[in-house]
N, C-alpha and C. Protein backbone atom coordinates (compact mmCIF):
# COMPACT_ATOMS: atom_id res chain seq x y z
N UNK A 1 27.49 103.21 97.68
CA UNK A 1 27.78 101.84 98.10
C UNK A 1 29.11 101.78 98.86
N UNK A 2 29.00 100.85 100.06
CA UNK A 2 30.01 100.80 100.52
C UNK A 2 31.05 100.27 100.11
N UNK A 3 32.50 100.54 99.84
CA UNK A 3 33.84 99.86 99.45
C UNK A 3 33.92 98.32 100.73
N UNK A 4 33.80 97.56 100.80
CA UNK A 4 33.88 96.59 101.36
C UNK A 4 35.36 96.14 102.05
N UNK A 5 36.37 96.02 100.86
CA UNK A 5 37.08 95.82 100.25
C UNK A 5 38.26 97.16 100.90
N UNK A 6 37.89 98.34 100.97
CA UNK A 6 38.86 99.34 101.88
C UNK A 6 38.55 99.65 102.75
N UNK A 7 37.17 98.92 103.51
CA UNK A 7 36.68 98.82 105.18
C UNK A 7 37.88 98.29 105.53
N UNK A 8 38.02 96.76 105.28
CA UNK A 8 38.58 96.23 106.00
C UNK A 8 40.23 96.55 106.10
N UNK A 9 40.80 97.24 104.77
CA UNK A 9 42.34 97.70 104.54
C UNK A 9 42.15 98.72 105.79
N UNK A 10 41.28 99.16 105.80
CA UNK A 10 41.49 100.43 107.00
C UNK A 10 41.67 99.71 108.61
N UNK A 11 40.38 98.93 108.46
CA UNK A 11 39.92 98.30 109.66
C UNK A 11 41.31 97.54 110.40
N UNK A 12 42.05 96.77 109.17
CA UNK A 12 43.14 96.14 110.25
C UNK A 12 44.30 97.26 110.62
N UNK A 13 44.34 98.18 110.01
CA UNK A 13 45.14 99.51 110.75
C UNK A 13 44.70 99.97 112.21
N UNK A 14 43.55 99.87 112.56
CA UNK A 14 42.84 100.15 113.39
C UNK A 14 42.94 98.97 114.77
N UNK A 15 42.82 97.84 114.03
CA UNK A 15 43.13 96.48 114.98
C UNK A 15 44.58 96.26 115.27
N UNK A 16 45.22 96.55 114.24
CA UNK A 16 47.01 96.54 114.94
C UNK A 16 47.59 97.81 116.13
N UNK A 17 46.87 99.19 115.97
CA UNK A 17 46.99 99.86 116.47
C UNK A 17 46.21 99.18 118.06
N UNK A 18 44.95 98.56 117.79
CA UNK A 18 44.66 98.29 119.01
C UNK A 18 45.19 96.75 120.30
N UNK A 19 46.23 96.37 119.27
CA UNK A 19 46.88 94.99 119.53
C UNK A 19 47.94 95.53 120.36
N UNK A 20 48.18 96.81 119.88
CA UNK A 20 49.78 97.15 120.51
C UNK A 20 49.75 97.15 122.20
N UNK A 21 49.21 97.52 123.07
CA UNK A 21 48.77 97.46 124.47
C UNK A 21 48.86 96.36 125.36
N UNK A 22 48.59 95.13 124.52
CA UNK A 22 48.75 94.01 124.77
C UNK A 22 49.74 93.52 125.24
N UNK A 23 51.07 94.26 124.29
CA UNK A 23 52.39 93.51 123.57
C UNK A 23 52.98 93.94 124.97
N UNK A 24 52.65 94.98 125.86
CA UNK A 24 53.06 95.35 127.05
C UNK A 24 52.43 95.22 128.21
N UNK A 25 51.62 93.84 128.75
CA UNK A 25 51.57 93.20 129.36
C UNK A 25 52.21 92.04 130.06
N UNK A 26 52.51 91.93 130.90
CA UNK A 26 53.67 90.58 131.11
C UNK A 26 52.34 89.80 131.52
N UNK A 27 51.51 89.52 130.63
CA UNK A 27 50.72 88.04 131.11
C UNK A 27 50.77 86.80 129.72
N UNK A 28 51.07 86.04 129.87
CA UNK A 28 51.00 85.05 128.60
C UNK A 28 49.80 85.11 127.73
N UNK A 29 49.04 84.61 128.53
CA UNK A 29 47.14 84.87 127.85
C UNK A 29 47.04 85.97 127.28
N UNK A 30 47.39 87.04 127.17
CA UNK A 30 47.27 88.48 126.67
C UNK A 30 48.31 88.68 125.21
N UNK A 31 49.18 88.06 125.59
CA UNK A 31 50.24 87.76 124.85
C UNK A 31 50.05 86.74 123.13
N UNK A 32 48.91 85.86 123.82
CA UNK A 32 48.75 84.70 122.93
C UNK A 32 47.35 85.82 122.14
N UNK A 33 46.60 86.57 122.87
CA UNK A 33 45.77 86.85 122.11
C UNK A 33 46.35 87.62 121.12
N UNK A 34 47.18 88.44 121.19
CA UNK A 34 47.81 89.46 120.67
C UNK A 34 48.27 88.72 119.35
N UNK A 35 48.74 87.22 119.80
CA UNK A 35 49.67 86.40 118.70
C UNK A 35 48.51 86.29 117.92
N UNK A 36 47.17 85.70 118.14
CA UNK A 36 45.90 85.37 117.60
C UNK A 36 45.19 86.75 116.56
N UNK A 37 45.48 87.74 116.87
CA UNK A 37 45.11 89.42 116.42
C UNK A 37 45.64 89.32 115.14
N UNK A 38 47.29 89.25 115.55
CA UNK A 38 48.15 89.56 114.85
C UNK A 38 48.18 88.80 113.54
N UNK A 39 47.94 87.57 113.73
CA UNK A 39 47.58 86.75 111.99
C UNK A 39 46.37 86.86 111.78
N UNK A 40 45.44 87.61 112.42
CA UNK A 40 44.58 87.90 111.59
C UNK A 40 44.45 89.18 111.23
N UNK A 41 45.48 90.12 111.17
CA UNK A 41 45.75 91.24 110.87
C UNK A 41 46.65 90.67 109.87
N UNK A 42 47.27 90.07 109.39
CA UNK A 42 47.98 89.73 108.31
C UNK A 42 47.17 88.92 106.74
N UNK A 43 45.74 87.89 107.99
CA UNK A 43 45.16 87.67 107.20
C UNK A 43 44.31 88.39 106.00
N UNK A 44 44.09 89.35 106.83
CA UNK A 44 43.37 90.69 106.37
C UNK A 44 43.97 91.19 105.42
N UNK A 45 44.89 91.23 105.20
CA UNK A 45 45.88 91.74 104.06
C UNK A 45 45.78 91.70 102.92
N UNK A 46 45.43 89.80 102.55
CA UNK A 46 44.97 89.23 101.90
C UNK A 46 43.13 89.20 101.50
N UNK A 47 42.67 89.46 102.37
CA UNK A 47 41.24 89.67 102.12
C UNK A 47 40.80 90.23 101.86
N UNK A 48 41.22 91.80 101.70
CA UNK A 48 40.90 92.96 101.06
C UNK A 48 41.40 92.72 99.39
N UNK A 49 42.17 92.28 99.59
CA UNK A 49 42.61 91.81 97.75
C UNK A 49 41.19 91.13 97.46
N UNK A 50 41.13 90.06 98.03
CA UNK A 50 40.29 88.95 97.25
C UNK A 50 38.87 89.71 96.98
N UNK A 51 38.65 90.22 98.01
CA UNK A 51 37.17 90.76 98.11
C UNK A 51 37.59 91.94 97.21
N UNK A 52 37.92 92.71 96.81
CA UNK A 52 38.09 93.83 95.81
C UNK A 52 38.25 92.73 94.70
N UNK A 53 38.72 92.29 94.38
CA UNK A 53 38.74 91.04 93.02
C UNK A 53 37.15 90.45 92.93
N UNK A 54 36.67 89.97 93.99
CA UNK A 54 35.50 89.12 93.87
C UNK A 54 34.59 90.08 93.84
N UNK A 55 34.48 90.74 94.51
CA UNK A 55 33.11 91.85 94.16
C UNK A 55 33.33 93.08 93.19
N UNK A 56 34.23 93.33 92.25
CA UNK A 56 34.61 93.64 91.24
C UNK A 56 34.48 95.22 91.63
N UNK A 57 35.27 95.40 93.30
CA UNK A 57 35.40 96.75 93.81
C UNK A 57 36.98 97.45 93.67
N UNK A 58 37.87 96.79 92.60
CA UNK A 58 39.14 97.43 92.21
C UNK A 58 38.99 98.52 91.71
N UNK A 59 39.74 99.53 92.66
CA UNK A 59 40.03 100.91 92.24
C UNK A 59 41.42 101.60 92.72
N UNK A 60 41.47 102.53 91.77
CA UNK A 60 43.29 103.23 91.93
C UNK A 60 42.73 104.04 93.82
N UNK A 61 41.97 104.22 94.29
CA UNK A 61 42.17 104.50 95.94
C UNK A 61 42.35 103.06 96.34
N UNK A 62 41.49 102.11 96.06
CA UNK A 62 41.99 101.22 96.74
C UNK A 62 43.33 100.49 96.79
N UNK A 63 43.97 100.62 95.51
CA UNK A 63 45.70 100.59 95.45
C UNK A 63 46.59 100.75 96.57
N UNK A 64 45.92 102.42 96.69
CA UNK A 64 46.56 103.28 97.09
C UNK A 64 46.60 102.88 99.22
N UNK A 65 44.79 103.04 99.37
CA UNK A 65 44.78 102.25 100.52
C UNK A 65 45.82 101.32 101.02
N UNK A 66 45.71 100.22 100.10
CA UNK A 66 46.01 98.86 100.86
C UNK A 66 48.03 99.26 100.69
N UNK A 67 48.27 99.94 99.91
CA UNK A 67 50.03 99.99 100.06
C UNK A 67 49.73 100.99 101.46
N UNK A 68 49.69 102.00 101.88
CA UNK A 68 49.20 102.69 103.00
C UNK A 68 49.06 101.96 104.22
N UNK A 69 47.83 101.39 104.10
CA UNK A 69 47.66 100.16 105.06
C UNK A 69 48.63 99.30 105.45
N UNK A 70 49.16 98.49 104.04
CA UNK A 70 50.43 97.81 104.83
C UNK A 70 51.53 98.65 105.33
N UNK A 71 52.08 100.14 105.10
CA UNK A 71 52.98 100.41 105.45
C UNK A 71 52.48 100.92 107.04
N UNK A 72 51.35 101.55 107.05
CA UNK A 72 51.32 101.88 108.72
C UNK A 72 51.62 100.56 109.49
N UNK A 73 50.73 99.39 109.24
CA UNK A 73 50.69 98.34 109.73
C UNK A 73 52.15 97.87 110.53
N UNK A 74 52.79 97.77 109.45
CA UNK A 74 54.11 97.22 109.30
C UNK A 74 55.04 98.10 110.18
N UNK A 75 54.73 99.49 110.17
CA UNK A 75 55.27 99.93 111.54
C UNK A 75 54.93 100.68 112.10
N UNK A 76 53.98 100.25 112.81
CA UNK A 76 53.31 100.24 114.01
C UNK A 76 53.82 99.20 114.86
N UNK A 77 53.92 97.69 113.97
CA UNK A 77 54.70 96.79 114.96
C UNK A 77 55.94 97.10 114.75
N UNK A 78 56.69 97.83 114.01
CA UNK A 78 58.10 97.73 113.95
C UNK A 78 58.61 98.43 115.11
N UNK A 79 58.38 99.59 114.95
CA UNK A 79 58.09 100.47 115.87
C UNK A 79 57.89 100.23 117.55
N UNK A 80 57.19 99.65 118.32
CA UNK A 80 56.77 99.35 119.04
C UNK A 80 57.59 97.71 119.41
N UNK A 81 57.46 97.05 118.66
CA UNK A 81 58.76 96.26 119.22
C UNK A 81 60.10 96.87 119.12
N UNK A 82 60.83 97.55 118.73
CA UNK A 82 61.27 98.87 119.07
C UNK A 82 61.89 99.13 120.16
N UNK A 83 60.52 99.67 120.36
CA UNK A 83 60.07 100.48 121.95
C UNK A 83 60.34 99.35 123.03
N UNK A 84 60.30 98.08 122.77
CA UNK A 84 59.73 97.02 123.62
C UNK A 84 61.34 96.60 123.62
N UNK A 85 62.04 96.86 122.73
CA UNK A 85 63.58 96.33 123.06
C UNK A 85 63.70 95.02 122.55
N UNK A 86 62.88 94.36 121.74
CA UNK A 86 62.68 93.51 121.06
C UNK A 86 63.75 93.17 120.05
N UNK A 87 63.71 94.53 119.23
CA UNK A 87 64.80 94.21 117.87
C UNK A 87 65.73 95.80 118.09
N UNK A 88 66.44 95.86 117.39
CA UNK A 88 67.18 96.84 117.15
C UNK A 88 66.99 98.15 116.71
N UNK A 89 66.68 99.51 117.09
CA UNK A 89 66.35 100.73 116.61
C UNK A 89 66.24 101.11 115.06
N UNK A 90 67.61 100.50 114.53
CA UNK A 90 67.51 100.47 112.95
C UNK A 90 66.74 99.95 112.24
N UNK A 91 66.07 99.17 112.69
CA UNK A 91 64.90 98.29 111.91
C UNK A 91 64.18 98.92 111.56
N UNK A 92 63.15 99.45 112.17
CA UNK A 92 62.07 100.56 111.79
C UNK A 92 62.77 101.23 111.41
N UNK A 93 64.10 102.03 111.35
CA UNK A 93 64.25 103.23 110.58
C UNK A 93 64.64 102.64 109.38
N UNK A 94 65.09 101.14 108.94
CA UNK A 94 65.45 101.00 107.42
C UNK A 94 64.39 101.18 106.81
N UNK A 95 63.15 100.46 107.85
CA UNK A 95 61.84 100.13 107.20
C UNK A 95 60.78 101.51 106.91
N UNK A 96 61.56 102.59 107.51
CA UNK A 96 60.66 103.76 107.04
C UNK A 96 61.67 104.96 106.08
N UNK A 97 62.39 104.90 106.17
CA UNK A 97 63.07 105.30 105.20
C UNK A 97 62.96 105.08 103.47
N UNK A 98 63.27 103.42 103.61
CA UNK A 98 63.31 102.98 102.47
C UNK A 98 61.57 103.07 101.81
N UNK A 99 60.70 102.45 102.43
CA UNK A 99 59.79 102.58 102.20
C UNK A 99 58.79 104.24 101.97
N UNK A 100 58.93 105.66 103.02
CA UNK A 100 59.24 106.67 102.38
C UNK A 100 59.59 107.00 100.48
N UNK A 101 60.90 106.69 100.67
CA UNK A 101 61.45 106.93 98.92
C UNK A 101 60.38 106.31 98.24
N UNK A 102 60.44 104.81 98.50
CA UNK A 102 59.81 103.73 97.58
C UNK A 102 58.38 104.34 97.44
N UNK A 103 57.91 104.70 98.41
CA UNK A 103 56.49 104.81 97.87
C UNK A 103 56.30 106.49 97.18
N UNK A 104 57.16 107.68 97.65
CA UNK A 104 57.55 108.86 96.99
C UNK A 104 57.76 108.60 95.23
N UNK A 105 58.64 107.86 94.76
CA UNK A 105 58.68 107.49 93.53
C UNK A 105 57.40 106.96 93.07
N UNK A 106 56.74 105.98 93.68
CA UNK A 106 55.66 105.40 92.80
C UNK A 106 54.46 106.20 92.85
N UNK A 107 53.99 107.10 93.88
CA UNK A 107 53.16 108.31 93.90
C UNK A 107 53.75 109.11 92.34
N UNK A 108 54.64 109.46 92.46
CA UNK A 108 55.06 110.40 91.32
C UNK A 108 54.78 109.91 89.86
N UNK A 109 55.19 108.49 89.67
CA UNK A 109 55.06 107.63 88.42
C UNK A 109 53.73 107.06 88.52
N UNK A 110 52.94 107.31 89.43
CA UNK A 110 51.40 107.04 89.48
C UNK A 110 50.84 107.97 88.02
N UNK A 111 51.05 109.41 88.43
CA UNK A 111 50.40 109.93 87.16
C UNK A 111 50.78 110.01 85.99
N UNK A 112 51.60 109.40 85.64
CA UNK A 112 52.10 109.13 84.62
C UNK A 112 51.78 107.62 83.80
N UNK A 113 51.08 106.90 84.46
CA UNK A 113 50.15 105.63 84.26
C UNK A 113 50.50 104.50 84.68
N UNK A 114 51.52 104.49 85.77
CA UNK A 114 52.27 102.89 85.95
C UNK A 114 51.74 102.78 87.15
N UNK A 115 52.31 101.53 87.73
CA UNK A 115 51.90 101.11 88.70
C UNK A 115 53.02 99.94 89.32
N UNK A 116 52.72 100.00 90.91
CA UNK A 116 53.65 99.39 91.59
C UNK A 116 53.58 98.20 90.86
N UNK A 117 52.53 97.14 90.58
CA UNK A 117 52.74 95.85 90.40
C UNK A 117 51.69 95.67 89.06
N UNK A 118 51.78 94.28 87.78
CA UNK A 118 50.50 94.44 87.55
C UNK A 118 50.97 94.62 85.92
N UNK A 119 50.53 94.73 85.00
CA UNK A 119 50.69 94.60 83.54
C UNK A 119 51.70 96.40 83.55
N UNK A 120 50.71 97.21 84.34
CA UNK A 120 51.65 97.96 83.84
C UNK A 120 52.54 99.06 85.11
N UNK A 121 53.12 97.66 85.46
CA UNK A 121 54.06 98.07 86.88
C UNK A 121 55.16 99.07 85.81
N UNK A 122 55.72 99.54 86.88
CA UNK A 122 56.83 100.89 86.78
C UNK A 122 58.33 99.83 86.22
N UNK A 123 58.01 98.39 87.03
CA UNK A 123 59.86 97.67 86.73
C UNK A 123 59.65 97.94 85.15
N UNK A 124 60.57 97.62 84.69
CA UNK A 124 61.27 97.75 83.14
C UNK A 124 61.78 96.32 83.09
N UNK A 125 62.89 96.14 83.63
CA UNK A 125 63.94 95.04 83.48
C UNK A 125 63.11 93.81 84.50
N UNK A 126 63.81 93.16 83.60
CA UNK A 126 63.38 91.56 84.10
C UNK A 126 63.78 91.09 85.51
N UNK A 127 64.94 91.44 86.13
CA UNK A 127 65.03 90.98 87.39
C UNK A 127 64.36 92.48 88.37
N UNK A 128 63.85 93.38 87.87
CA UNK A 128 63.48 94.50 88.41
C UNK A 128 61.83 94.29 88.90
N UNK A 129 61.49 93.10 87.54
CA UNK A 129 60.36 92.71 87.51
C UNK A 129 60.08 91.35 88.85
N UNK A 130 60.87 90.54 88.42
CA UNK A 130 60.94 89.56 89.26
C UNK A 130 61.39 89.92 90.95
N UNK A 131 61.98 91.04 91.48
CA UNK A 131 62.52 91.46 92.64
C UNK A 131 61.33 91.69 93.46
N UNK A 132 60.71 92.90 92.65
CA UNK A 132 59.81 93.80 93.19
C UNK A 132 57.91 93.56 92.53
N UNK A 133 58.03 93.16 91.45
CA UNK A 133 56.70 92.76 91.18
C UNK A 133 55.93 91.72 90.95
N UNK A 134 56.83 90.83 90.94
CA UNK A 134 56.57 88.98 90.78
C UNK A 134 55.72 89.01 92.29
N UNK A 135 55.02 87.90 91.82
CA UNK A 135 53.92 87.29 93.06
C UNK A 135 54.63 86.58 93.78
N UNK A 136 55.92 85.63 93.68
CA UNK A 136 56.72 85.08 94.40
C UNK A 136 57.90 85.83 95.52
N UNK A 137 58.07 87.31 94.65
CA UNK A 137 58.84 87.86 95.76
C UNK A 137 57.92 88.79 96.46
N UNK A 138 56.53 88.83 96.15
CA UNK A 138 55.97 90.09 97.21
C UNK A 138 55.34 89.07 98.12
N UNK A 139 55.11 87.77 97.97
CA UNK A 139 54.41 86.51 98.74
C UNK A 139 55.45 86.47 99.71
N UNK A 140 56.88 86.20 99.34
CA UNK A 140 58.21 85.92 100.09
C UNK A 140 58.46 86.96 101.05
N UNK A 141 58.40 87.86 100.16
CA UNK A 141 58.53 88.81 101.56
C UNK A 141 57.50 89.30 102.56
N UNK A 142 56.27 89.06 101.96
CA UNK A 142 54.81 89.20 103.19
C UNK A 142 55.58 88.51 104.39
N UNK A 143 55.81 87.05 103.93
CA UNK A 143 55.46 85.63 104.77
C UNK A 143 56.62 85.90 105.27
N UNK A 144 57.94 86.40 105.50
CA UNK A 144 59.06 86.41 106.05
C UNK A 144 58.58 87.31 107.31
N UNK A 145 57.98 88.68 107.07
CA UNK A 145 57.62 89.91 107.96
C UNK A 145 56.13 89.22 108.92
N UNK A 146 55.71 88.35 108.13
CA UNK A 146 54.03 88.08 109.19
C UNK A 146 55.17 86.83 110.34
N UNK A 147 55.78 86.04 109.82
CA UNK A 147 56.82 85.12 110.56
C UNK A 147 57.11 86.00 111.27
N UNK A 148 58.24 87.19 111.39
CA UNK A 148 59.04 87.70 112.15
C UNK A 148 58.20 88.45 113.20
N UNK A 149 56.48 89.01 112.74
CA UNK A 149 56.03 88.91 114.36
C UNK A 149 55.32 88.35 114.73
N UNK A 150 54.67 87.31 114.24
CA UNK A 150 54.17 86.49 114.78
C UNK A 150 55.09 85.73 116.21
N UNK A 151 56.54 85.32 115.32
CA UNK A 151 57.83 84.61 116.17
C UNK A 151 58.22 85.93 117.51
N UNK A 152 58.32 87.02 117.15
CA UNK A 152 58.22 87.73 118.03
C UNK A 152 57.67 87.86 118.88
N UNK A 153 55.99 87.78 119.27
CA UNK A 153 55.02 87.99 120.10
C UNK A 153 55.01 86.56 121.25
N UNK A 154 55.56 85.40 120.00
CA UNK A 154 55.31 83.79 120.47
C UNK A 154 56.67 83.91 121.66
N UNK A 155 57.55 84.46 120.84
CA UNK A 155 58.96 84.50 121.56
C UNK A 155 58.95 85.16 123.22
N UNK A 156 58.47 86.02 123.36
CA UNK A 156 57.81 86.74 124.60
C UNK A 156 56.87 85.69 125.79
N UNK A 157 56.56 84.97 125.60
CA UNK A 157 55.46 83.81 126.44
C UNK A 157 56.46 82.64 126.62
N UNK A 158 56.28 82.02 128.35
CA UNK A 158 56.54 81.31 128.83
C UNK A 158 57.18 79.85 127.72
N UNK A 159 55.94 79.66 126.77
CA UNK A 159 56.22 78.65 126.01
C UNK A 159 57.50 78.90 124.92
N UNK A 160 57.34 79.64 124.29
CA UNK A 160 58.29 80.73 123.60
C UNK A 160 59.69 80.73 123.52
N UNK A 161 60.02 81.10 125.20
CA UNK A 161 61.04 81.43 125.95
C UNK A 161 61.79 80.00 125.85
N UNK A 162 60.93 79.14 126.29
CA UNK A 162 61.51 77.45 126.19
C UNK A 162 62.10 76.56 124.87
N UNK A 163 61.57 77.55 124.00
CA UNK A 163 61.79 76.84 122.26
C UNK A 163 63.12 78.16 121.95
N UNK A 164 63.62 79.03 122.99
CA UNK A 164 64.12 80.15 122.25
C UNK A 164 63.57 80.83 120.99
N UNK A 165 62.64 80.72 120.74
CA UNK A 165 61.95 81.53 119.44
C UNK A 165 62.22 82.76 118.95
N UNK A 166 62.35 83.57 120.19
CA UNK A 166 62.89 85.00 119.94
C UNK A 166 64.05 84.75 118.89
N UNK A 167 65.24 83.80 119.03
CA UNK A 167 66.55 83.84 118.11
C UNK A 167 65.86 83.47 116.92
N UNK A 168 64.68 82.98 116.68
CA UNK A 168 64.11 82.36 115.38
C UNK A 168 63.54 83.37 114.85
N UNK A 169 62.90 84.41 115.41
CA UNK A 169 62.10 85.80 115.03
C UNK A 169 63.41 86.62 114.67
N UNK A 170 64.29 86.68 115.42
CA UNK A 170 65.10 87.28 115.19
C UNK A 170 65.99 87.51 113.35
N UNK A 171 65.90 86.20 113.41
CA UNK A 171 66.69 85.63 111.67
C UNK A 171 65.66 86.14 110.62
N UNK A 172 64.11 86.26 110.91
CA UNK A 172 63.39 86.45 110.28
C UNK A 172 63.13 88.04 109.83
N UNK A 173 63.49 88.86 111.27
CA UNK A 173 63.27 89.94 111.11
C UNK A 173 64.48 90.61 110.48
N UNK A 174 66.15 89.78 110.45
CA UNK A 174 66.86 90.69 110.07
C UNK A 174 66.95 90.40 108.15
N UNK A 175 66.17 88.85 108.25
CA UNK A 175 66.09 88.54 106.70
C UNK A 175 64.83 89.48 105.94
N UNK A 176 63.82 90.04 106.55
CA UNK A 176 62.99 91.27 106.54
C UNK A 176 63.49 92.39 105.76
N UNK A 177 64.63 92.60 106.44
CA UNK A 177 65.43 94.08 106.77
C UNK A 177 66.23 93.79 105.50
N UNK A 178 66.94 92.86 105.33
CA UNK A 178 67.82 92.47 103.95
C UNK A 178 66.75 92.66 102.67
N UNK A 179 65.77 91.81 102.95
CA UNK A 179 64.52 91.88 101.62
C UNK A 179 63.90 92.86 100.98
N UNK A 180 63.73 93.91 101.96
CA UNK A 180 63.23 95.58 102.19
C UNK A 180 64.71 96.09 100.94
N UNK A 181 65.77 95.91 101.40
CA UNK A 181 66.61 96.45 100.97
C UNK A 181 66.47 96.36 99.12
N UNK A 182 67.01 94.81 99.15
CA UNK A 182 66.32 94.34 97.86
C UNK A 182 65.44 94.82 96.96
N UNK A 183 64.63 94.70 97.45
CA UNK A 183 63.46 94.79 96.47
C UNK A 183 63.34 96.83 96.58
N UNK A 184 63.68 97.72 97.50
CA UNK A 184 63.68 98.90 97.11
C UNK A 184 64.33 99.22 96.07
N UNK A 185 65.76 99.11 96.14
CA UNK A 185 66.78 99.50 95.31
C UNK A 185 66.35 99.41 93.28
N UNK A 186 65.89 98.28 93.16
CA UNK A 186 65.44 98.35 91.46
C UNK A 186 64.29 99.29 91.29
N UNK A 187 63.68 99.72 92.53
CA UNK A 187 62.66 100.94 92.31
C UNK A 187 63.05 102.18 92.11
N UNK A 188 64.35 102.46 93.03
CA UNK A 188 65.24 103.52 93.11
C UNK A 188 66.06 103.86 91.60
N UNK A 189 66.55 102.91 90.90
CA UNK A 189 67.19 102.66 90.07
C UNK A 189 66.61 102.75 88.62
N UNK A 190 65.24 102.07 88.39
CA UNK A 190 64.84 101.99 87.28
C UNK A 190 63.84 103.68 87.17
N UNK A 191 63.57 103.59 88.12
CA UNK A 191 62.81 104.74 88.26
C UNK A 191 63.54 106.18 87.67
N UNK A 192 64.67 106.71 87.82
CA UNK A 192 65.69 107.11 87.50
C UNK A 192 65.15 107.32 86.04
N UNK A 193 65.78 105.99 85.44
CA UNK A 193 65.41 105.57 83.45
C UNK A 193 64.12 106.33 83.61
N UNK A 194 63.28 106.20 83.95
CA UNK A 194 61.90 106.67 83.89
C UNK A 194 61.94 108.21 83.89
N UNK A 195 62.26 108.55 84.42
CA UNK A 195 61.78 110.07 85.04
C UNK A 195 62.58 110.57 83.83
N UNK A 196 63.92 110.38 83.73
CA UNK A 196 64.60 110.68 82.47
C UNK A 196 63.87 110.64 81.21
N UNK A 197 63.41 109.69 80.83
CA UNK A 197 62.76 109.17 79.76
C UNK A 197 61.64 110.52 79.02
N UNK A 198 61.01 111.20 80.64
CA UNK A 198 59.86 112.11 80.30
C UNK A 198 60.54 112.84 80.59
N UNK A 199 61.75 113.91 80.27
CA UNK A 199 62.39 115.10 80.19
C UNK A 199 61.87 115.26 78.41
């Protein structure tokens, strides 16, 4: 039977990769579709959850998928606006760095029975919990990063240009870059206690 549910985690890897082409067009219309792609490549994000919940297709690959998925995702556009001179070189490298470690640790504490998020996430401590595994800060920080390119792509088009949007994408993407920071560090940290723990 088909996974339904990690079609589509794959599938929007596949559609962001094919959005990028766009982003280097100087035509507006091309531009707006790209903007149109792009939340529904975010929407997707979300739909692979629900549909693995609703058709009762939850599995430790599909975990594994959809953190995967969002991290190519995530820079592929980082990356490429980047390239495009959009944001600043460091961006993508905080965002692959940090994310690197972050997901290196939770691979490792995978076999050991925890998990990024979830009854039996890896946090320990209560604000470790609330940073990195609460539904309010992984919601907060989706919606800050789908803002920052969405505002990005919008920022690029005639209309865009007139609202200054780019300076609005801009706040979003460097509040991104701050949040990333955040929420790595109690992974880095508690994780530590952990690994110790099984000596």
């Amino acid at each position: 039977m088909v996974n339904v549910a990690n079609v589509v985690t794959v599938s929007r890897v596949f559609l962001a990769l094919g959005i990028m082409p766009l982003l280097f067009q100087a035509d507006d219309n091309l531009m707006w579709v790209a903007f149109g792609l792009t939340a529904f490549v975010i929407y997707a994000d979300a739909l692979d959850g629900y549909l693995a919940r609703k058709l009762n297709l939850s599995s430790k690959l599909g975990g594994i998928l959809d953190i995967a998925g969002d991290r190519c995702v995530e820079m592929v556009y980082w990356i490429v606006f980047s390239v495009l001179l959009w944001i600043p070189l460091w961006v993508p490298l905080l965002f692959m760095v940090r994310g690197t470690f972050v997901d290196a640790v939770r691979s490792a504490l995978s076999d050991q029975g925890y998990t990024a998020f979830g009854a039996k996430t890896m946090m320990q401590s209560k604000l470790g919990k609330f940073l990195v595994a609460s539904n309010f800060s992984r919601f907060s920080y989706a919606v800050s990063k789908a803002v920052a390119f969405c505002l990005l792509i919008a920022g690029h088009t005639a209309f865009g240009r007139n609202l200054d949007l780019c300076s609005i994408a801009l706040f979003f993407v460097y509040f991104s870059g701050a949040f990333c920071v955040i929420r790595g560090l109690p992974v880095l940290i508690e994780a530590r206690e952990l690994f110790s723990a099984q000596k």
